[in-house]
PDB file of N, CA and C in Angstrom:
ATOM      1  N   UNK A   1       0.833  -1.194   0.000  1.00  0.00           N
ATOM      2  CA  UNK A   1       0.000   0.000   0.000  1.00  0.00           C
ATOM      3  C   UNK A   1       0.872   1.250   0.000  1.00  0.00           C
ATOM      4  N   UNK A   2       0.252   2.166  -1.016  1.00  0.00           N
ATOM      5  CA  UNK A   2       1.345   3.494  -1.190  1.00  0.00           C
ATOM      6  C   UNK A   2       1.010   3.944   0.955  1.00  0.00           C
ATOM      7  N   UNK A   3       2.204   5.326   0.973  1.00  0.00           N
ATOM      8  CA  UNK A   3       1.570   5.726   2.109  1.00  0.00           C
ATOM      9  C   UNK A   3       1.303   7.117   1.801  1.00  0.00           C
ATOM     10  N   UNK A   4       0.095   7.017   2.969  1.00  0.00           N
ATOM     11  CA  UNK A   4      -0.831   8.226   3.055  1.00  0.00           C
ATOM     12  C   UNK A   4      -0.516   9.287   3.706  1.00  0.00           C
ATOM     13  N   UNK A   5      -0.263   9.260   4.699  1.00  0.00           N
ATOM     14  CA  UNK A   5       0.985  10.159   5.195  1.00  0.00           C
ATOM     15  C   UNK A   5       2.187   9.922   5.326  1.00  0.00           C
ATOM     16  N   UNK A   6       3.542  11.361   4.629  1.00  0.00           N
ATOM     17  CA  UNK A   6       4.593  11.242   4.407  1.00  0.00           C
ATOM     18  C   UNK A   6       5.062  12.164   5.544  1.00  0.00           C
ATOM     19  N   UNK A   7       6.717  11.895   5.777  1.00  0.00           N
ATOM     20  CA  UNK A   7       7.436  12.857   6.440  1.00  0.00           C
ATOM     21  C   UNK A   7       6.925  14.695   5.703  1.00  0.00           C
ATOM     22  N   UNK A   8       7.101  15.489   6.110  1.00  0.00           N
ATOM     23  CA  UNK A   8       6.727  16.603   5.656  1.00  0.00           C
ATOM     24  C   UNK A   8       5.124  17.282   5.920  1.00  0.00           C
ATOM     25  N   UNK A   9       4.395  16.234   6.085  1.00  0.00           N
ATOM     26  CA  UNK A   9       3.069  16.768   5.877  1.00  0.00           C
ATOM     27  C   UNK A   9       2.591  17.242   6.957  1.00  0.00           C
ATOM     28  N   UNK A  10       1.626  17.765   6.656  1.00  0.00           N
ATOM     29  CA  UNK A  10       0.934  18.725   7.734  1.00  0.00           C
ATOM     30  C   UNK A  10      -0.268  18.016   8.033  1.00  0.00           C
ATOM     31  N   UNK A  11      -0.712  17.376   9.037  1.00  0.00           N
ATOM     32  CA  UNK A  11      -1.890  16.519   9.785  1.00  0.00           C
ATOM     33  C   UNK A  11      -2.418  16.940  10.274  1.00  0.00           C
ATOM     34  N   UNK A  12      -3.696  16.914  10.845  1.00  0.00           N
ATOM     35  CA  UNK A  12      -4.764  17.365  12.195  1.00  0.00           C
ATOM     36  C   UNK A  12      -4.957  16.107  13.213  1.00  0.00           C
ATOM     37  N   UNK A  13      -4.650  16.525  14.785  1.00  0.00           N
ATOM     38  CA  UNK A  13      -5.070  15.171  15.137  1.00  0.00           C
ATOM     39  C   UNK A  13      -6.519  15.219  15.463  1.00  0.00           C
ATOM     40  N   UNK A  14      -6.631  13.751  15.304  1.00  0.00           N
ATOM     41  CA  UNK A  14      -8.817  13.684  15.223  1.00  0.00           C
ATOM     42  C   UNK A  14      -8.921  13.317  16.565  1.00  0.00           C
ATOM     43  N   UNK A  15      -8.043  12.528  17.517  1.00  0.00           N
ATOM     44  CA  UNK A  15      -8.216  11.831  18.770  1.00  0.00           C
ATOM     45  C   UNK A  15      -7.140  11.858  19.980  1.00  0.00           C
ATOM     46  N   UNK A  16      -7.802  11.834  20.690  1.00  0.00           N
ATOM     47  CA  UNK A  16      -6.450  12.066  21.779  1.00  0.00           C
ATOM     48  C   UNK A  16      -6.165  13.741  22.684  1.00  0.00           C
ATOM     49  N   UNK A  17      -5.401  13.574  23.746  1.00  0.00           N
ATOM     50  CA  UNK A  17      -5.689  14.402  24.459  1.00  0.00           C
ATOM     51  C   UNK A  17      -4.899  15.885  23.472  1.00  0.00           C
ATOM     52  N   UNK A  18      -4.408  15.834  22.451  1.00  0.00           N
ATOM     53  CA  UNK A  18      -3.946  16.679  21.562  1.00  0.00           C
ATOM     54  C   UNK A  18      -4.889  16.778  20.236  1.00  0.00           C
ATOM     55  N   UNK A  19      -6.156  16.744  20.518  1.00  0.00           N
ATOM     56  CA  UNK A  19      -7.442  16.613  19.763  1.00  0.00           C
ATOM     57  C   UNK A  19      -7.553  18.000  19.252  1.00  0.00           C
ATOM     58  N   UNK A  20      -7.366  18.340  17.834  1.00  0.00           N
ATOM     59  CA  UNK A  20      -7.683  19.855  16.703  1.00  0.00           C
ATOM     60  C   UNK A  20      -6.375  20.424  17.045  1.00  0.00           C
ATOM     61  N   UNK A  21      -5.439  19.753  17.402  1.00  0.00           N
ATOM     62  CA  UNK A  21      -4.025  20.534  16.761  1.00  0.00           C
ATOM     63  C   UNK A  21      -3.657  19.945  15.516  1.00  0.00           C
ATOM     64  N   UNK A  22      -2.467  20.759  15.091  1.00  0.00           N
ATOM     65  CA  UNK A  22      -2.275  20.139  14.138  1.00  0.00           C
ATOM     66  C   UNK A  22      -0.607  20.327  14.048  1.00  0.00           C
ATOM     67  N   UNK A  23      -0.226  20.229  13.222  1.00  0.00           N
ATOM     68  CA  UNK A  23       1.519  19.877  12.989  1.00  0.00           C
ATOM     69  C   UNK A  23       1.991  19.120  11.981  1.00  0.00           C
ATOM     70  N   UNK A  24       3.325  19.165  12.212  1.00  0.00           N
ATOM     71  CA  UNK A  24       4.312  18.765  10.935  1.00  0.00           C
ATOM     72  C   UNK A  24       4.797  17.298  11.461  1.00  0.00           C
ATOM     73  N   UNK A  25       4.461  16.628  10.316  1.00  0.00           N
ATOM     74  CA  UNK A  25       4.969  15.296  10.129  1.00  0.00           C
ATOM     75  C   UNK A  25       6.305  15.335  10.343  1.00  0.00           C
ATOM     76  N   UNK A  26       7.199  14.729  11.476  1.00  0.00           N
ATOM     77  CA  UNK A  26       8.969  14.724  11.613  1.00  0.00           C
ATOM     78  C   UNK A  26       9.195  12.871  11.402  1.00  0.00           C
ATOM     79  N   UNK A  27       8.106  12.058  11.177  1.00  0.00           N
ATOM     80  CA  UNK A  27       9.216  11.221  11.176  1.00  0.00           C
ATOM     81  C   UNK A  27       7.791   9.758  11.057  1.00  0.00           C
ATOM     82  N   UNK A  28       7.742   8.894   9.994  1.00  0.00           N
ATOM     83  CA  UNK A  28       6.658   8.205  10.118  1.00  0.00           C
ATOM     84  C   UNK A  28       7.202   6.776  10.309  1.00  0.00           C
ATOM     85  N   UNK A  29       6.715   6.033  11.250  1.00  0.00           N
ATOM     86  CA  UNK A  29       7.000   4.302  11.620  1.00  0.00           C
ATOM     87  C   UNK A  29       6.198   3.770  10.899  1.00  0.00           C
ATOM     88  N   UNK A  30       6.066   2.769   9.491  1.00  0.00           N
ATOM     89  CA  UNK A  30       5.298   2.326   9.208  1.00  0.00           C
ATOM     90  C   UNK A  30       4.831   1.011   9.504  1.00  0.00           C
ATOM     91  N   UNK A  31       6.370   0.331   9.685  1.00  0.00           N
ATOM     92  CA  UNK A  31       6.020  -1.234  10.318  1.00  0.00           C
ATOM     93  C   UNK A  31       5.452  -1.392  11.499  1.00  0.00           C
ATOM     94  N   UNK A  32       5.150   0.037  12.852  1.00  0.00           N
ATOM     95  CA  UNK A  32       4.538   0.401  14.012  1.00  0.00           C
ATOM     96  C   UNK A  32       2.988   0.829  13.792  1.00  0.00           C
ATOM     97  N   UNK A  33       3.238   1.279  12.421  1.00  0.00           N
ATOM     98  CA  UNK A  33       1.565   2.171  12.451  1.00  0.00           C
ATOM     99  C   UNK A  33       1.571   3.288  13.227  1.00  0.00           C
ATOM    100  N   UNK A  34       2.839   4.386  12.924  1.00  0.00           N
ATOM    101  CA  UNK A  34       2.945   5.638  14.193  1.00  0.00           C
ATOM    102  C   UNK A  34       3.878   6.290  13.497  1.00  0.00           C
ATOM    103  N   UNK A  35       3.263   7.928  14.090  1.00  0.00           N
ATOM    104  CA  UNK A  35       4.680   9.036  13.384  1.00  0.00           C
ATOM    105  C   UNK A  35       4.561  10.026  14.478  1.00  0.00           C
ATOM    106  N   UNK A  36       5.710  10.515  13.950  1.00  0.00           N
ATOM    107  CA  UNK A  36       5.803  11.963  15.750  1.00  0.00           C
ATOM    108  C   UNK A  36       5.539  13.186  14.737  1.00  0.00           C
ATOM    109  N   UNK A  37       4.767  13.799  15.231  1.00  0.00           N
ATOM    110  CA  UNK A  37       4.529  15.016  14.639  1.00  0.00           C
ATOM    111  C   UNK A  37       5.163  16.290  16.133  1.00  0.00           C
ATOM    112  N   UNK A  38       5.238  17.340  14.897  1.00  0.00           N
ATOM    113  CA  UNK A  38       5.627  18.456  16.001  1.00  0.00           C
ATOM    114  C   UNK A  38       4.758  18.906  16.620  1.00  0.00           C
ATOM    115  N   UNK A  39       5.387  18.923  18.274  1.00  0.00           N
ATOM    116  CA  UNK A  39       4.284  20.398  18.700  1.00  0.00           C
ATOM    117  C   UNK A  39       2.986  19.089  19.710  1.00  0.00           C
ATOM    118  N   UNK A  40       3.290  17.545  19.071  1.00  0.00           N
ATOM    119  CA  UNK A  40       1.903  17.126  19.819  1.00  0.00           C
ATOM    120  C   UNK A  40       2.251  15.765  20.406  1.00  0.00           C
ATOM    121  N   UNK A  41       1.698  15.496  21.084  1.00  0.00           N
ATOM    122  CA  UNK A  41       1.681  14.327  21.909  1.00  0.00           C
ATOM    123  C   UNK A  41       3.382  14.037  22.790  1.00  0.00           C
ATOM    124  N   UNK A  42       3.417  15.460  23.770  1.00  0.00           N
ATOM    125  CA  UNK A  42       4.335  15.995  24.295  1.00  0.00           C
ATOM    126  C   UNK A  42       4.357  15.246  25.848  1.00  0.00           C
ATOM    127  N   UNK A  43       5.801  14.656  26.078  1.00  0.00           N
ATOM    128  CA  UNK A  43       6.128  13.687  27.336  1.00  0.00           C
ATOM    129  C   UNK A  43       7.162  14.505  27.652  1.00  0.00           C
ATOM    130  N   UNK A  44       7.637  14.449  28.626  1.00  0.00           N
ATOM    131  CA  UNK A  44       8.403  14.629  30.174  1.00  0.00           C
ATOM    132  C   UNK A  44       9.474  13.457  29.691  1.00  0.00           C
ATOM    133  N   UNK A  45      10.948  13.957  29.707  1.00  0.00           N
ATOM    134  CA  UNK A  45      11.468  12.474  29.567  1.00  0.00           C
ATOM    135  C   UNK A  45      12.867  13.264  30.654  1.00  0.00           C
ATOM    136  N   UNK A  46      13.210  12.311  31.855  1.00  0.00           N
ATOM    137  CA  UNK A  46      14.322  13.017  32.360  1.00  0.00           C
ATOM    138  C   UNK A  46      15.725  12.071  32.220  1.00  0.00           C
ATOM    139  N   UNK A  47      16.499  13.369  31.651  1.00  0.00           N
ATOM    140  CA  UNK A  47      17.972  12.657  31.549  1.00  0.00           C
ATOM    141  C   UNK A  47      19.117  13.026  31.821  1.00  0.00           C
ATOM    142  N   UNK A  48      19.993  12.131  31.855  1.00  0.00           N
ATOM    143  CA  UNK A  48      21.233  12.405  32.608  1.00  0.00           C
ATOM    144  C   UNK A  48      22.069  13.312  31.384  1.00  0.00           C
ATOM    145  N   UNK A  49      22.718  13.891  32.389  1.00  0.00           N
ATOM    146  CA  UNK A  49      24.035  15.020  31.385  1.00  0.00           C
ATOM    147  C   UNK A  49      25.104  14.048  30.513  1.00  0.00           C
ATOM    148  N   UNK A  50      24.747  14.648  29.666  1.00  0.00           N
ATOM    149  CA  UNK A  50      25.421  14.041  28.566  1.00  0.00           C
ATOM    150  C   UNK A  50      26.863  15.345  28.246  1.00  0.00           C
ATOM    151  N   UNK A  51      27.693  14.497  27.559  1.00  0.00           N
ATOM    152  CA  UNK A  51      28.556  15.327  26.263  1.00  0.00           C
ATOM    153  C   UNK A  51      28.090  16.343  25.837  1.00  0.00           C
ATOM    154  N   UNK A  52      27.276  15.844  24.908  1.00  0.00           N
ATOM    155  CA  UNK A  52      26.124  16.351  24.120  1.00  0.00           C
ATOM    156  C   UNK A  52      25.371  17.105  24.740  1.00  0.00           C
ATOM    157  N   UNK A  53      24.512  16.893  25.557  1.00  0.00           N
ATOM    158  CA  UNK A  53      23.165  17.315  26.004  1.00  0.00           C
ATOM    159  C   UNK A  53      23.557  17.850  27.676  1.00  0.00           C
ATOM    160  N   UNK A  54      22.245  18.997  27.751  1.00  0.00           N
ATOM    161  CA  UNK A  54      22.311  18.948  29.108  1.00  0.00           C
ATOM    162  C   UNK A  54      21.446  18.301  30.012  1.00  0.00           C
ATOM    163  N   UNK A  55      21.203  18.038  31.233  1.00  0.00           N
ATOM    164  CA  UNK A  55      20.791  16.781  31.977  1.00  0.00           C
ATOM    165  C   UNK A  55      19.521  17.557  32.387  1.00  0.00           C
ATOM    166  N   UNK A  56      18.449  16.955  33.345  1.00  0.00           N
ATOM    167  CA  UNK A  56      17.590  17.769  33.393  1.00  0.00           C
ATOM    168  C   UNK A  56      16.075  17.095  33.117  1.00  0.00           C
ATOM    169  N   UNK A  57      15.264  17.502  32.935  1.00  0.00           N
ATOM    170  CA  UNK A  57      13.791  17.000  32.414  1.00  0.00           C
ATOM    171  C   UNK A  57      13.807  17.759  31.192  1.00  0.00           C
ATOM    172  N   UNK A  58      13.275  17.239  29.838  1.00  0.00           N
ATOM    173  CA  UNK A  58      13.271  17.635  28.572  1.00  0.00           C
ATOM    174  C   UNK A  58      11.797  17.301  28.077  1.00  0.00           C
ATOM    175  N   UNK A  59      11.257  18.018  27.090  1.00  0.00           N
ATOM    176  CA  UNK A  59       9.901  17.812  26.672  1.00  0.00           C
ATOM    177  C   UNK A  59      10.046  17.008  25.061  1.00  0.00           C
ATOM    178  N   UNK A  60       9.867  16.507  24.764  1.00  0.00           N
ATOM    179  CA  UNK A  60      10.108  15.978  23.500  1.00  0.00           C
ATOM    180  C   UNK A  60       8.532  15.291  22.838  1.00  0.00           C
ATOM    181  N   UNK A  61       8.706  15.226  21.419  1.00  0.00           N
ATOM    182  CA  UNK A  61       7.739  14.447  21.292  1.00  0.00           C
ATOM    183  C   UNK A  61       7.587  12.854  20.967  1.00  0.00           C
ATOM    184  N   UNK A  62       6.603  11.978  20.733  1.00  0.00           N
ATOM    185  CA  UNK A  62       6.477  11.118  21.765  1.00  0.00           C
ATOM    186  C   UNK A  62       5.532  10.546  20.527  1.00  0.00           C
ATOM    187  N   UNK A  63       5.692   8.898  19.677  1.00  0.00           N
ATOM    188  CA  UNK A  63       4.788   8.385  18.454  1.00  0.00           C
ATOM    189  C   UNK A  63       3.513   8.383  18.871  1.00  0.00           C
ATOM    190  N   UNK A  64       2.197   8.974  17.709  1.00  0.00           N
ATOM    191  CA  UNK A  64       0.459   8.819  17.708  1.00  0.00           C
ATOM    192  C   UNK A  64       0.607   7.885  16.586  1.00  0.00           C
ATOM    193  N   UNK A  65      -0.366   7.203  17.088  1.00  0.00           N
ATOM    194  CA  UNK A  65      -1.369   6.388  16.315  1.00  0.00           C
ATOM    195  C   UNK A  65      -1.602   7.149  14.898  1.00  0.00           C
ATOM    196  N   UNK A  66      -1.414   6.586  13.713  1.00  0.00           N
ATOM    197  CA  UNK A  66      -1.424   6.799  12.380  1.00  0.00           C
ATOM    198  C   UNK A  66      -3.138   6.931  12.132  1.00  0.00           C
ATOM    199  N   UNK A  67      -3.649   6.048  12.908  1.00  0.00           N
ATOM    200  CA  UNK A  67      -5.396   6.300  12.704  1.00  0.00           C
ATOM    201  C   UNK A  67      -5.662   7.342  13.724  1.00  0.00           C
ATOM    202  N   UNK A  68      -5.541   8.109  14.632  1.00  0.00           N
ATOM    203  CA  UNK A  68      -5.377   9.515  15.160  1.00  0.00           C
ATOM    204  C   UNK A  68      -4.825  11.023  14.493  1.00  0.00           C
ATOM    205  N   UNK A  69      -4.449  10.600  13.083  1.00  0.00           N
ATOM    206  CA  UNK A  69      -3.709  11.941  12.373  1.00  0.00           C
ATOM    207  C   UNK A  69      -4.777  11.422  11.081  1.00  0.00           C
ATOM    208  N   UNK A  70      -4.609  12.953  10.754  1.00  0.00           N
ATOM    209  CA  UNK A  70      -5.296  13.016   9.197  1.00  0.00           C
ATOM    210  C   UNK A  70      -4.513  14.028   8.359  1.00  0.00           C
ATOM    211  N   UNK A  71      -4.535  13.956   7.225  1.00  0.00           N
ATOM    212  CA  UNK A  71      -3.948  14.985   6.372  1.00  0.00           C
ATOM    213  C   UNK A  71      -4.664  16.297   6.494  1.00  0.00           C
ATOM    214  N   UNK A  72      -3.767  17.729   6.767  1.00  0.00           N
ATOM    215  CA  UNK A  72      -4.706  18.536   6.437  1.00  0.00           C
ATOM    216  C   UNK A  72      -4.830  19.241   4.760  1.00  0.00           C
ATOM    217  N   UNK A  73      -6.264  19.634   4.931  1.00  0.00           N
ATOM    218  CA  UNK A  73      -6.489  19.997   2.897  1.00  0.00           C
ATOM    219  C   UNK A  73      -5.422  20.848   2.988  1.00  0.00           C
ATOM    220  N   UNK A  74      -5.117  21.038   1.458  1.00  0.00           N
ATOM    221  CA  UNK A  74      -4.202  22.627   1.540  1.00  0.00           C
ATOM    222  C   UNK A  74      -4.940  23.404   1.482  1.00  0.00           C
ATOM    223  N   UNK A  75      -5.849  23.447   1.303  1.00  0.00           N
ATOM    224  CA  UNK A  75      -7.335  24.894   0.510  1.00  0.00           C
ATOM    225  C   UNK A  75      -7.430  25.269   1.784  1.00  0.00           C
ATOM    226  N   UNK A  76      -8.324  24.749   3.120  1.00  0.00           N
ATOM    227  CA  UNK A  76      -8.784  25.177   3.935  1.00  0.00           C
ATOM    228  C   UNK A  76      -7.622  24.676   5.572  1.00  0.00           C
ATOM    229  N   UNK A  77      -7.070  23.656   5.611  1.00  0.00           N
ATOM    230  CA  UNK A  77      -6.903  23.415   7.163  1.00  0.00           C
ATOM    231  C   UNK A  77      -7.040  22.565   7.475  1.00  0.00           C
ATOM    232  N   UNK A  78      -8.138  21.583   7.186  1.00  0.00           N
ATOM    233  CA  UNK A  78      -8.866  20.821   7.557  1.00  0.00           C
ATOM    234  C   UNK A  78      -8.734  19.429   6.929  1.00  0.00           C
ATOM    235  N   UNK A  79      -9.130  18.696   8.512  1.00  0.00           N
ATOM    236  CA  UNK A  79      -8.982  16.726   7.860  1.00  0.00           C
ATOM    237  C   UNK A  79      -9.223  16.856   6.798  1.00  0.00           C
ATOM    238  N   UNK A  80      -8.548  16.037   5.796  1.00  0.00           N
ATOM    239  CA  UNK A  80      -9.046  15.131   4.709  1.00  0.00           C
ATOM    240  C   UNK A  80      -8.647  13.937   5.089  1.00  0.00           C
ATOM    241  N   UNK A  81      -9.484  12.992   3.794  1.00  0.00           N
ATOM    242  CA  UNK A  81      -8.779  11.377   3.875  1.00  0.00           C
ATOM    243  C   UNK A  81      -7.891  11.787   2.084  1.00  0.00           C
ATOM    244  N   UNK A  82      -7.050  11.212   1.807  1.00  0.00           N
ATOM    245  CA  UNK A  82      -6.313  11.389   0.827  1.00  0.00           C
ATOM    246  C   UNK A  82      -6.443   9.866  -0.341  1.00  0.00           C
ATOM    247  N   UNK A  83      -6.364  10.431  -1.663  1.00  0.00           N
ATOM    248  CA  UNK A  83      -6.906   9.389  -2.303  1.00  0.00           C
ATOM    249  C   UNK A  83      -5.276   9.970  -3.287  1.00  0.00           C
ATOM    250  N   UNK A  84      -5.662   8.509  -4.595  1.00  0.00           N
ATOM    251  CA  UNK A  84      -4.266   8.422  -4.532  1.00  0.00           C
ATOM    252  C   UNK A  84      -4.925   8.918  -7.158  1.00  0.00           C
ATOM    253  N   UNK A  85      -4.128   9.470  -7.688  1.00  0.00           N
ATOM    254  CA  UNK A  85      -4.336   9.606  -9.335  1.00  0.00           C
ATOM    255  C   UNK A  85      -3.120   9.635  -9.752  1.00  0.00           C
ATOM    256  N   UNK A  86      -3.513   9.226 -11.199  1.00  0.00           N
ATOM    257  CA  UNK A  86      -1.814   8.827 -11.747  1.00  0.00           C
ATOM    258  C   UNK A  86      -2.491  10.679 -13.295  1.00  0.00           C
ATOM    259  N   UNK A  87      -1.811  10.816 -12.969  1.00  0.00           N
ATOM    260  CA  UNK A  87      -1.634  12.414 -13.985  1.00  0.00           C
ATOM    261  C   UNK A  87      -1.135  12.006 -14.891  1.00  0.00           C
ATOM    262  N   UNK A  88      -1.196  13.018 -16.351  1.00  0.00           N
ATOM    263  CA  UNK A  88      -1.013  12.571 -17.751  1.00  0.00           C
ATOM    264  C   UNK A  88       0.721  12.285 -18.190  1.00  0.00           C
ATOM    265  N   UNK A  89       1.076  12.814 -16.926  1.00  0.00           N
ATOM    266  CA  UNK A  89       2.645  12.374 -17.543  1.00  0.00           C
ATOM    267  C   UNK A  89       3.294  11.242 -16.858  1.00  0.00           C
ATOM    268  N   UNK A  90       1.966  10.566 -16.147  1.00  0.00           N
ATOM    269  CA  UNK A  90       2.456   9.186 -15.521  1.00  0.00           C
ATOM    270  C   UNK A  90       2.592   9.501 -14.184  1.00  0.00           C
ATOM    271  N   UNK A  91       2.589  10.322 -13.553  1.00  0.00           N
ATOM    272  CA  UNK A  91       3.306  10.290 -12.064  1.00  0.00           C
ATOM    273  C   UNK A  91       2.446  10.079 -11.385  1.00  0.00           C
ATOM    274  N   UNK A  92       2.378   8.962 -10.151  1.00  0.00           N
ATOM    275  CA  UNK A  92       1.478   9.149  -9.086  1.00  0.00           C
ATOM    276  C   UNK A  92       1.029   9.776  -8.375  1.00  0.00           C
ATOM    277  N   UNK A  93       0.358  10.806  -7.897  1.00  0.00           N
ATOM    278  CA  UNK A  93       0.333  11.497  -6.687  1.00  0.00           C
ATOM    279  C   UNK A  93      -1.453  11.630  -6.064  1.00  0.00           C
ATOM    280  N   UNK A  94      -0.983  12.169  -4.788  1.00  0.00           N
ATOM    281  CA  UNK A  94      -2.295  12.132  -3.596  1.00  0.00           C
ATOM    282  C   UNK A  94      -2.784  13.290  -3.538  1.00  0.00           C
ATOM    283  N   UNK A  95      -3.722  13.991  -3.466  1.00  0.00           N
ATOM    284  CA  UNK A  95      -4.788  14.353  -3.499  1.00  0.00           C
ATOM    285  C   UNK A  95      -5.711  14.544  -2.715  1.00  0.00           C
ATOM    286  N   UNK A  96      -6.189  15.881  -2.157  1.00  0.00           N
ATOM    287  CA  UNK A  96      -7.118  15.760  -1.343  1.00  0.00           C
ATOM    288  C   UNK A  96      -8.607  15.377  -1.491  1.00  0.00           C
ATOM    289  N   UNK A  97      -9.506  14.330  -0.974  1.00  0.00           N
ATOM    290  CA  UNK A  97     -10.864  13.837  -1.421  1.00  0.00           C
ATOM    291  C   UNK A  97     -12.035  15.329  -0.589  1.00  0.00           C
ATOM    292  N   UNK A  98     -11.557  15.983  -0.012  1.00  0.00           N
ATOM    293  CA  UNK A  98     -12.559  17.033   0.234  1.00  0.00           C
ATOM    294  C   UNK A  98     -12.467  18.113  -0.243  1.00  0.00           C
ATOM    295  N   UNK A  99     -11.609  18.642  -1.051  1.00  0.00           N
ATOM    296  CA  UNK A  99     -11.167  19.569  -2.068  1.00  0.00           C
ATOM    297  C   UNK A  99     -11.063  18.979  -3.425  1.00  0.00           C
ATOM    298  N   UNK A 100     -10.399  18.437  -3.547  1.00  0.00           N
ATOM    299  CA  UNK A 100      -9.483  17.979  -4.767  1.00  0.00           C
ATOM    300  C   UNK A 100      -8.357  18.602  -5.339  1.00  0.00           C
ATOM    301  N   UNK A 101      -7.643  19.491  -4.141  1.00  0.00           N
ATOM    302  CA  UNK A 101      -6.274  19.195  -4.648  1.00  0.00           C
ATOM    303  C   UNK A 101      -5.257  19.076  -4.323  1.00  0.00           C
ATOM    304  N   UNK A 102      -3.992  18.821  -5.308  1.00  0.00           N
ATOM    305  CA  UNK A 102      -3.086  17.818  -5.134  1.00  0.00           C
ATOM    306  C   UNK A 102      -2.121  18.383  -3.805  1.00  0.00           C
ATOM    307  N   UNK A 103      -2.037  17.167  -3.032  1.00  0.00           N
ATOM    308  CA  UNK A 103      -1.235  17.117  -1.865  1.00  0.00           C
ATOM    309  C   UNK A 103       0.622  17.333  -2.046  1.00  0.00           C
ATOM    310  N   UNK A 104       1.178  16.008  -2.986  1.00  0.00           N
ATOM    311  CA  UNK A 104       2.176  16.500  -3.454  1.00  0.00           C
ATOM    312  C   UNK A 104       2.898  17.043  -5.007  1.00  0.00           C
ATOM    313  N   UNK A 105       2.650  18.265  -5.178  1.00  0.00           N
ATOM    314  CA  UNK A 105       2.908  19.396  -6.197  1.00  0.00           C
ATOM    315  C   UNK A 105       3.480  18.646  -7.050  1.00  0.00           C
TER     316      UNK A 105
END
């Protein structure tokens, strides 16, 4: 199955205590069924001082449920479900089904 949501995209979540935000796709698990978007489904993680890092309690974000995110249209904001057309010069691309239009340019 192609996928429906990609790294990059902009989602709304439909469920969960981060319910009508929305955000940027950073990173999608597909063999999990989960992607971290920015900005939502925000945990407390405390860690020790690093090299790198400083030690401390840090907020980070934290994988949703792939059936909890929706694409948002580009026209308006808002959920869509995304359907998939092959265009006249062959290329595949997705598409919004509550607008109709194309998701990736």
């Amino acid at each position: 199955m192609a996928a429906k949501i990609k790294k990059g995209d902009k989602v709304v979540v439909l469920a969960g205590r981060d319910k009508g935000k929305s955000g940027e796709v950073l990173q999608v698990l597909p063999k999990d069924g989960r992607a971290v978007v920015r900005g939502v489904n925000l945990v407390k993680r405390h860690t020790k001082q690093s090299a790198q890092s400083e030690g401390g309690i840090i907020s980070k974000e934290a994988t949703i449920d792939l059936s909890n995110i929706a694409v948002a249209d580009p026209k308006d904001g808002k959920a869509t479900r995304v359907g998939f057309k092959v265009l006249d010069d062959g290329r595949k691309v997705r598409f919004a089904k509550r607008s109709g239009d194309l998701i990736d340019g």
